[in-house]
N, C-alpha and C. Protein backbone atom coordinates (compact mmCIF):
# COMPACT_ATOMS: atom_id res chain seq x y z
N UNK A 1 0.84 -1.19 0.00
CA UNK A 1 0.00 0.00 0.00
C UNK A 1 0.88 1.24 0.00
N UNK A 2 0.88 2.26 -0.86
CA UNK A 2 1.77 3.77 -0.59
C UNK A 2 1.12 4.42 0.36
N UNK A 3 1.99 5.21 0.86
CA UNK A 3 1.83 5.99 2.01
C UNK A 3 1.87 7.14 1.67
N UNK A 4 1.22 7.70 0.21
CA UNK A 4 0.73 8.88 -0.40
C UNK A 4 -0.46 8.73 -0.26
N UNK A 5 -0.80 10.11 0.84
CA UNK A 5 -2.00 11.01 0.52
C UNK A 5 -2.90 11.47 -0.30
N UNK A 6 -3.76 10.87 -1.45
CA UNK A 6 -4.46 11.46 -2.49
C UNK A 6 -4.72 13.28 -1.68
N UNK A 7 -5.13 13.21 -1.39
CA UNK A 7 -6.03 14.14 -0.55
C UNK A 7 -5.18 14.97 -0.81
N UNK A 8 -3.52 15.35 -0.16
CA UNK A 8 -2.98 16.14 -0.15
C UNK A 8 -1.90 16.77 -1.03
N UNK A 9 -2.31 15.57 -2.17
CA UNK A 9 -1.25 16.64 -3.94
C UNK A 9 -2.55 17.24 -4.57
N UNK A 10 -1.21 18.14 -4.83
CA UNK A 10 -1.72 19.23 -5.54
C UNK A 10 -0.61 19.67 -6.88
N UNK A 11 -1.36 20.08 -7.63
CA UNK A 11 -0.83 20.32 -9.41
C UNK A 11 0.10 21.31 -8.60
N UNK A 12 1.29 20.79 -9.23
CA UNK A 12 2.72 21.47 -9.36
C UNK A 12 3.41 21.47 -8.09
N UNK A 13 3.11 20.44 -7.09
CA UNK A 13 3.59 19.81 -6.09
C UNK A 13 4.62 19.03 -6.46
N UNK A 14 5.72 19.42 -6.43
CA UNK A 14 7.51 18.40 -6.85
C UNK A 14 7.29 17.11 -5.89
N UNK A 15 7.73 15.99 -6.40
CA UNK A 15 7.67 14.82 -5.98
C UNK A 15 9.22 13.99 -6.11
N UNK A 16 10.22 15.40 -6.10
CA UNK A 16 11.59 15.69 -5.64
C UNK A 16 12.32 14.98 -7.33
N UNK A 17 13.88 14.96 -7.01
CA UNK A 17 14.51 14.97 -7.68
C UNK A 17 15.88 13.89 -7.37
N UNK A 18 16.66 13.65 -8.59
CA UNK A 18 18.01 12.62 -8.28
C UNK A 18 18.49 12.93 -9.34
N UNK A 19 19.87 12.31 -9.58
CA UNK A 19 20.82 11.88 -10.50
C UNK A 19 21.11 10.69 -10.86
N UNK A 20 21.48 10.57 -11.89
CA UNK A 20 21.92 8.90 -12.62
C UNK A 20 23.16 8.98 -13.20
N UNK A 21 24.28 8.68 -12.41
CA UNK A 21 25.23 8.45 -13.34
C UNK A 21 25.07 7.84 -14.76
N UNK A 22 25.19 7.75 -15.68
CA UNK A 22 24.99 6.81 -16.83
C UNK A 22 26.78 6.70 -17.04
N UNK A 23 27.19 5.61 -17.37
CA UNK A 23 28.70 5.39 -18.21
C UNK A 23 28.69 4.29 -19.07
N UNK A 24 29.88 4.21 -19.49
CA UNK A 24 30.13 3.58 -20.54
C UNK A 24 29.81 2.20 -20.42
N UNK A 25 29.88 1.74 -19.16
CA UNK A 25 29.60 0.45 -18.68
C UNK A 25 28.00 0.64 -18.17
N UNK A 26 27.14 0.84 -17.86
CA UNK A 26 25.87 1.68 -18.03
C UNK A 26 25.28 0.55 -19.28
N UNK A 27 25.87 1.37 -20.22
CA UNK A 27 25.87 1.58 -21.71
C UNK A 27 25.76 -0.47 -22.14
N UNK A 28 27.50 -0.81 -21.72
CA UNK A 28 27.14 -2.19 -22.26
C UNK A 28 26.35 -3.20 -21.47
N UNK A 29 25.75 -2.84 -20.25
CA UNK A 29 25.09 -3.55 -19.21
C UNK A 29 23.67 -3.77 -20.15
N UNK A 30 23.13 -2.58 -20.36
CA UNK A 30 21.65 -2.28 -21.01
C UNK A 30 21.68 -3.35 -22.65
N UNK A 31 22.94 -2.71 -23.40
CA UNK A 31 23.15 -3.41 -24.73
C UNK A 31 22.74 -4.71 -24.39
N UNK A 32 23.45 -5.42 -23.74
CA UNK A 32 23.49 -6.96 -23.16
C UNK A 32 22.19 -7.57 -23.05
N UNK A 33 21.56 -6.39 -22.01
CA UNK A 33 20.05 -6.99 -21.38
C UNK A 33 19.03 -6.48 -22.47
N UNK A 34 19.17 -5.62 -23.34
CA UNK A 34 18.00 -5.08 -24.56
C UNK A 34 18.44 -6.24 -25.58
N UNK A 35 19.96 -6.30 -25.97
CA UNK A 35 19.77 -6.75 -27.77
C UNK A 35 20.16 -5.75 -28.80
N UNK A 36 20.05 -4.47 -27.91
CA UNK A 36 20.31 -3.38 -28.67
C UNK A 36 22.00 -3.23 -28.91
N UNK A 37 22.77 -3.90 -30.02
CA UNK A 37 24.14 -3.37 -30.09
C UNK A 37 24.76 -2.85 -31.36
N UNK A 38 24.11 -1.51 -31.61
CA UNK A 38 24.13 -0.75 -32.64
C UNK A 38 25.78 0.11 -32.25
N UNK A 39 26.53 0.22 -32.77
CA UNK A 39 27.83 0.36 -32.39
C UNK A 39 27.91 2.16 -32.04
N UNK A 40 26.67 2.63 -32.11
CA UNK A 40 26.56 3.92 -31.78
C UNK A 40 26.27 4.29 -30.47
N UNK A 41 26.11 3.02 -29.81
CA UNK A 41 26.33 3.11 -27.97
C UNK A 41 27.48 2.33 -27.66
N UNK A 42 28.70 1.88 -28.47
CA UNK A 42 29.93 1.86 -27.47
C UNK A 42 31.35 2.22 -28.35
N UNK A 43 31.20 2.92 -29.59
CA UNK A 43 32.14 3.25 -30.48
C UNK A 43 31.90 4.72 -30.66
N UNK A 44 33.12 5.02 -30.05
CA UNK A 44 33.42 7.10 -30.63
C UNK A 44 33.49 6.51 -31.90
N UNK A 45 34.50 6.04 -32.60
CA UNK A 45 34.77 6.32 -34.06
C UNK A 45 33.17 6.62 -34.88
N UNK A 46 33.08 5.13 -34.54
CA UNK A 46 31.52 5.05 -34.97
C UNK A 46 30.60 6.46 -35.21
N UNK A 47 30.50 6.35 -34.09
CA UNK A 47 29.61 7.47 -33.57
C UNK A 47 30.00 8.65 -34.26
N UNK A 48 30.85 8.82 -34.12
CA UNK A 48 31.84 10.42 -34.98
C UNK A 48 31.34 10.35 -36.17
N UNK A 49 31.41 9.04 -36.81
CA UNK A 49 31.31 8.63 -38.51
C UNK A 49 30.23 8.81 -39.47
N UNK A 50 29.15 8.89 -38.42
CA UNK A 50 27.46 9.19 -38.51
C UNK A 50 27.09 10.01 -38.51
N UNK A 51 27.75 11.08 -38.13
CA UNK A 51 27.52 12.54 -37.94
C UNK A 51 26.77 12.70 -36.44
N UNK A 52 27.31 11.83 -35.20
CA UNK A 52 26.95 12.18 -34.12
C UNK A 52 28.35 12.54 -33.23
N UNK A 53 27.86 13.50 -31.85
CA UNK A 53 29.05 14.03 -31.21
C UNK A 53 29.35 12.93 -30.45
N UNK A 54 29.36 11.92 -30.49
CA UNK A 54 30.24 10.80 -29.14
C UNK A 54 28.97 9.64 -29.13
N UNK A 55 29.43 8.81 -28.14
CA UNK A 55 28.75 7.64 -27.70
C UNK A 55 27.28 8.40 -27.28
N UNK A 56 26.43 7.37 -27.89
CA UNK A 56 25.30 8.24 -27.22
C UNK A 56 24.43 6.84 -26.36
N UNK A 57 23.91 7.50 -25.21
CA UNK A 57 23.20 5.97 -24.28
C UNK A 57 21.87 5.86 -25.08
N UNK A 58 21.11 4.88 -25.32
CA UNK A 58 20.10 4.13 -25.71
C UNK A 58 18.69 5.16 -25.16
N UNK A 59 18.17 5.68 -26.02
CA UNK A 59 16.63 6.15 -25.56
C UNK A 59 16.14 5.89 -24.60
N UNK A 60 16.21 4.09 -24.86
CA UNK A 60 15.29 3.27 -23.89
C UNK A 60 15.64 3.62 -22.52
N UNK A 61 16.93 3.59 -22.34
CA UNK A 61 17.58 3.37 -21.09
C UNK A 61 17.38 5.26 -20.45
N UNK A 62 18.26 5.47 -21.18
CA UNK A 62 17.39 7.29 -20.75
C UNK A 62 15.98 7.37 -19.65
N UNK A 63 15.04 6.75 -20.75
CA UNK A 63 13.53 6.55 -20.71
C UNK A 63 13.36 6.17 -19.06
N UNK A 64 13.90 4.92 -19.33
CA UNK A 64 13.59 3.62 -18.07
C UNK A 64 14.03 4.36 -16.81
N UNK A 65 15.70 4.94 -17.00
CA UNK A 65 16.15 5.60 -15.75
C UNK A 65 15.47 6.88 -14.88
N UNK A 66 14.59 7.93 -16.03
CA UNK A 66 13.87 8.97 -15.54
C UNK A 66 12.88 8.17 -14.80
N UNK A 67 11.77 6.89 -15.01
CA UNK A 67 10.96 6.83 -14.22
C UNK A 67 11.30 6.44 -13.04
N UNK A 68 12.38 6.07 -13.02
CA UNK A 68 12.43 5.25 -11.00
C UNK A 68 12.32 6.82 -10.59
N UNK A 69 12.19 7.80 -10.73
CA UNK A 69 12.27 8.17 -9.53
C UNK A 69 10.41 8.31 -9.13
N UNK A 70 9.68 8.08 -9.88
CA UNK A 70 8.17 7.98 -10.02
C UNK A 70 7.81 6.39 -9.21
N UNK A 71 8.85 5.46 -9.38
CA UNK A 71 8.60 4.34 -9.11
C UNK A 71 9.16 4.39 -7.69
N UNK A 72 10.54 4.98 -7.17
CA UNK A 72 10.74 5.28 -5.70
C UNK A 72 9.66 6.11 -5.01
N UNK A 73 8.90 7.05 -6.15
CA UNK A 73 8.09 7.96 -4.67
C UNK A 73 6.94 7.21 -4.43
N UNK A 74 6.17 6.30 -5.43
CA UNK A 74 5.43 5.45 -5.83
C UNK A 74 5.20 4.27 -4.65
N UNK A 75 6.50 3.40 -4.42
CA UNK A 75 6.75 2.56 -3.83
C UNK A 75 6.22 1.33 -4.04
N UNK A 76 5.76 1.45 -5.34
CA UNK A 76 5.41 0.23 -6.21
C UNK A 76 5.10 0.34 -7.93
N UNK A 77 6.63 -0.25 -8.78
CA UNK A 77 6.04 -0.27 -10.48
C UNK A 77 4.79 -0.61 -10.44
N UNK A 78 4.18 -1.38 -9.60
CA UNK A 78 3.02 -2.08 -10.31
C UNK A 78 2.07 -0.47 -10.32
N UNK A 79 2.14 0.14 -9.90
CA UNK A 79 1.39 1.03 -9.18
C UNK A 79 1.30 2.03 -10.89
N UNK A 80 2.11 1.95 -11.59
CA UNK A 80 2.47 2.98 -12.86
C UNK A 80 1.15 2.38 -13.70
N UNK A 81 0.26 3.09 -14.11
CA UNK A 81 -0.46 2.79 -15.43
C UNK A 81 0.05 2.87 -16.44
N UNK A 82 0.74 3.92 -17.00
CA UNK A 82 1.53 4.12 -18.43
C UNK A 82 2.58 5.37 -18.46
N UNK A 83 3.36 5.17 -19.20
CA UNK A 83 4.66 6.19 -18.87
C UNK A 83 4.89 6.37 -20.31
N UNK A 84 4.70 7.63 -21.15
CA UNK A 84 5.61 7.80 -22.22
C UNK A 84 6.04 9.23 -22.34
N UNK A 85 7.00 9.22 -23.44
CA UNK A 85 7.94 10.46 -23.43
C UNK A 85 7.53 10.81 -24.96
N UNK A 86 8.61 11.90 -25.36
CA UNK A 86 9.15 12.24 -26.70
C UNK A 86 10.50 12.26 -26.94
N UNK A 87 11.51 11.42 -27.19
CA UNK A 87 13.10 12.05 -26.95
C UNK A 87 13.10 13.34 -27.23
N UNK A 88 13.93 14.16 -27.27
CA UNK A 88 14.29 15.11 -28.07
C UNK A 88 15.61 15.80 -28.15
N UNK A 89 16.65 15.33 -27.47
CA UNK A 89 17.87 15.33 -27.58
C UNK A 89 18.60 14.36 -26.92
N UNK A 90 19.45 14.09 -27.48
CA UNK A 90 20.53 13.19 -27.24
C UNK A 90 21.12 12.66 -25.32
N UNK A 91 22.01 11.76 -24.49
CA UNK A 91 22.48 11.99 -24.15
C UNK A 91 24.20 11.23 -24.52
N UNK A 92 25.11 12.11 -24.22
CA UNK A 92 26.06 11.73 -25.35
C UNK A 92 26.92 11.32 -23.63
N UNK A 93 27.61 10.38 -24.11
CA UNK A 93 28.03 9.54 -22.48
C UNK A 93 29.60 9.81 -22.56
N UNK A 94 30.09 10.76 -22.02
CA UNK A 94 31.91 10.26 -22.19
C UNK A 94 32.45 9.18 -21.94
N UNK A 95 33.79 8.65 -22.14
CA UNK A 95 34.38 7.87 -21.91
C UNK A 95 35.40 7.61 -20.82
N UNK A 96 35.15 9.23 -19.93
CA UNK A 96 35.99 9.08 -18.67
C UNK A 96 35.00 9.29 -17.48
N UNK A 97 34.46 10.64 -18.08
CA UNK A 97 33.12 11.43 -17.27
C UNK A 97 32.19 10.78 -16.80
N UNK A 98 31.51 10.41 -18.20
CA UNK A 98 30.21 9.56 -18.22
C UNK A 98 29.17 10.42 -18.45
N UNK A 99 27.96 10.36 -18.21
CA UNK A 99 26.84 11.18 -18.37
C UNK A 99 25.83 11.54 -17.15
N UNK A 100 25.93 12.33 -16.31
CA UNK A 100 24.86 12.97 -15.13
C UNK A 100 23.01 12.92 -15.88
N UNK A 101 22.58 12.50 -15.46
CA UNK A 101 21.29 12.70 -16.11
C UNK A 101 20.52 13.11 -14.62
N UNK A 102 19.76 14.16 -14.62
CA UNK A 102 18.96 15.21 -14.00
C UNK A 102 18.04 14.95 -14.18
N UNK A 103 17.13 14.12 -13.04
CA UNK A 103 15.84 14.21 -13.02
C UNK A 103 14.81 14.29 -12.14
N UNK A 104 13.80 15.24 -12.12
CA UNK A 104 12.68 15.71 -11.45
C UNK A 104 11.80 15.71 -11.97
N UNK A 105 10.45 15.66 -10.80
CA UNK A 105 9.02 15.71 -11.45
C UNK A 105 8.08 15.76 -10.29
N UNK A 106 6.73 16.15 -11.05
CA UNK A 106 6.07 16.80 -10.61
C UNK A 106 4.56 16.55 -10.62
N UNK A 107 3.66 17.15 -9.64
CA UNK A 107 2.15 16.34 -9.87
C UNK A 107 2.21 17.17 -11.22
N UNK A 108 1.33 16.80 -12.33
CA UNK A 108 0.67 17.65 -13.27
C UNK A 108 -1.16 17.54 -13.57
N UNK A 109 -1.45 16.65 -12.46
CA UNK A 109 -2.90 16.31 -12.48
C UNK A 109 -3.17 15.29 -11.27
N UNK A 110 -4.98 15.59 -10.67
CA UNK A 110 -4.68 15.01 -9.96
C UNK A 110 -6.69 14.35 -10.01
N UNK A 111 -6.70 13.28 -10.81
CA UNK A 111 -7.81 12.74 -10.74
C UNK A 111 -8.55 11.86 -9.30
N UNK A 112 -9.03 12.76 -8.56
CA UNK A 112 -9.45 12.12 -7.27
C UNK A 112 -10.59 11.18 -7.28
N UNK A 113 -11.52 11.28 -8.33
CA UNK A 113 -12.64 10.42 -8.95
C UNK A 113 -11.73 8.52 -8.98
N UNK A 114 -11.16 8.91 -9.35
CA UNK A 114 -10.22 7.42 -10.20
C UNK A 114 -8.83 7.10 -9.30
N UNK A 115 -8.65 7.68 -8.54
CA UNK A 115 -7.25 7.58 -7.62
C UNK A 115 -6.05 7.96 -8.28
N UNK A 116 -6.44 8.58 -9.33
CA UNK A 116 -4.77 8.72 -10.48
C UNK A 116 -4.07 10.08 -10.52
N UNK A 117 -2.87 9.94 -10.59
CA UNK A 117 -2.73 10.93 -10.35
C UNK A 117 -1.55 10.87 -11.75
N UNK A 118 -1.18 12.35 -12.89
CA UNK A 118 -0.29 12.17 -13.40
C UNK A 118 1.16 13.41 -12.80
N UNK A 119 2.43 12.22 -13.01
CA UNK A 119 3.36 13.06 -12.91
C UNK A 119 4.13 13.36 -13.95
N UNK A 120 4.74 14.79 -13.94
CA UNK A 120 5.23 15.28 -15.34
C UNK A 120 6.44 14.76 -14.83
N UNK A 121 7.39 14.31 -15.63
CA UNK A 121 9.25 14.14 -15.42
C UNK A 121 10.11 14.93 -16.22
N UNK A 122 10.75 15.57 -15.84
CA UNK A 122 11.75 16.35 -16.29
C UNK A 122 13.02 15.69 -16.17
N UNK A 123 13.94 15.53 -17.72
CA UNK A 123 15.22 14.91 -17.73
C UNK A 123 15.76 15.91 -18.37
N UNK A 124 16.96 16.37 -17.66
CA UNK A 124 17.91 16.92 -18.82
C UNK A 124 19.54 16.31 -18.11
N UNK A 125 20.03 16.95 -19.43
CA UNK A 125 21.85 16.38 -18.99
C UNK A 125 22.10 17.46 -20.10
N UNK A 126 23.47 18.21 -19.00
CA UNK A 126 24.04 19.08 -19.61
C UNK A 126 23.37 20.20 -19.29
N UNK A 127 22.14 20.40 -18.83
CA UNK A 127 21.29 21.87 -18.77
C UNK A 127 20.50 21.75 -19.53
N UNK A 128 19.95 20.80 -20.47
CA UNK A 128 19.44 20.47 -21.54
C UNK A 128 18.54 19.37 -21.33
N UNK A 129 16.80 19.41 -21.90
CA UNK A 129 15.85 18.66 -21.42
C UNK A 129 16.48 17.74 -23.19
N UNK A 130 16.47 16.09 -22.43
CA UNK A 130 16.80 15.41 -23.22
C UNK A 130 15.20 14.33 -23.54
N UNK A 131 14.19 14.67 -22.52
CA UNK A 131 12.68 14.20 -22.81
C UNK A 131 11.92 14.85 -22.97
N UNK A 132 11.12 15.06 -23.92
CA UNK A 132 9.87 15.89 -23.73
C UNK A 132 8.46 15.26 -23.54
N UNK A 133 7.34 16.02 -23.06
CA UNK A 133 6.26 15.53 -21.97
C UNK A 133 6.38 13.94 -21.84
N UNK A 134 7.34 13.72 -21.16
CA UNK A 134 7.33 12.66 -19.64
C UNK A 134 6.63 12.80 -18.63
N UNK A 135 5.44 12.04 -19.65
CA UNK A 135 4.19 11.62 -18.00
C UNK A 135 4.10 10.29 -17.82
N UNK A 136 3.68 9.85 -16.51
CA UNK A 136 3.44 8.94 -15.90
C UNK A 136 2.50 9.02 -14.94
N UNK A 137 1.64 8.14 -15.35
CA UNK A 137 -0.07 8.04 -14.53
C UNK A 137 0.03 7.22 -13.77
N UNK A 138 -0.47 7.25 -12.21
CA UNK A 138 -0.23 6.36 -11.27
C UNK A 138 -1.29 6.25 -10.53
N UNK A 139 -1.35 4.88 -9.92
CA UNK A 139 -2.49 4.96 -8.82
C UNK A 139 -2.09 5.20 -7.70
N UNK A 140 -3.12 5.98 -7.13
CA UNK A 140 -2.43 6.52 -6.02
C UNK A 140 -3.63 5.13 -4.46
């Protein structure tokens, strides 16, 4: 059972924030477990060759990493009705650095009829929103 209050969110109530390292090893962990090994998530050359700036991490994984923090305030996936995004920019992963990915979110609705509530997610890396409208509908 969560120990969220319907009663007491309210639209544009933050439901806080974290970081995700992402790295290069990140990178071949996900390849491994997706299938996905398009050489544009673990080859600079590659990557350079395509007309992209560096290794870039997998959408998916981007995607997947913004919702835990919906699924930590949550305190249960099962609890998520549906989660989708829009990419809209890249995140490009160094090879020493790695990639910080920035993410917060927020009530953006709050259906008390139905127990649902949606939260908006905000990802960026670099200063830069790398998702656009990242919602996720939950039961509350």
């Amino acid at each position: 059972m969560t120990h969220i209050n319907l009663a007491s969110l309210e639209v544009g109530q933050t439901i806080g924030s974290t970081e995700f390292l992402l790295t290069r090893d990140s990178l071949v962990r996900y390849a491994g477990a997706s299938g996905d090994f398009n050489p544009i998530h673990y080859r600079d050359d590659f990557a350079v060759s395509v007309g992209l700036p560096g290794v870039l991490a997998h959408g998916m994984l981007t995607m997947g990493v913004s919702v835990q923090l919906v699924v930590d305030w949550i305190g249960d996936p099962g609890r998520i009705l549906d989660y989708g995004v829009r990419f809209t920019k890249p995140v490009v992963v160094d090879a020493v650095e790695g990639a910080v990915l920035v993410v917060s979110g927020k009530i953006g609705e709050v259906d008390a009829d139905n127990s649902v509530v949606r939260v908006d997610i905000t990802a960026t890396f670099a200063d830069t929103a790398v998702l656009g409208k990242a919602q996720a509908r939950v039961r509350i």
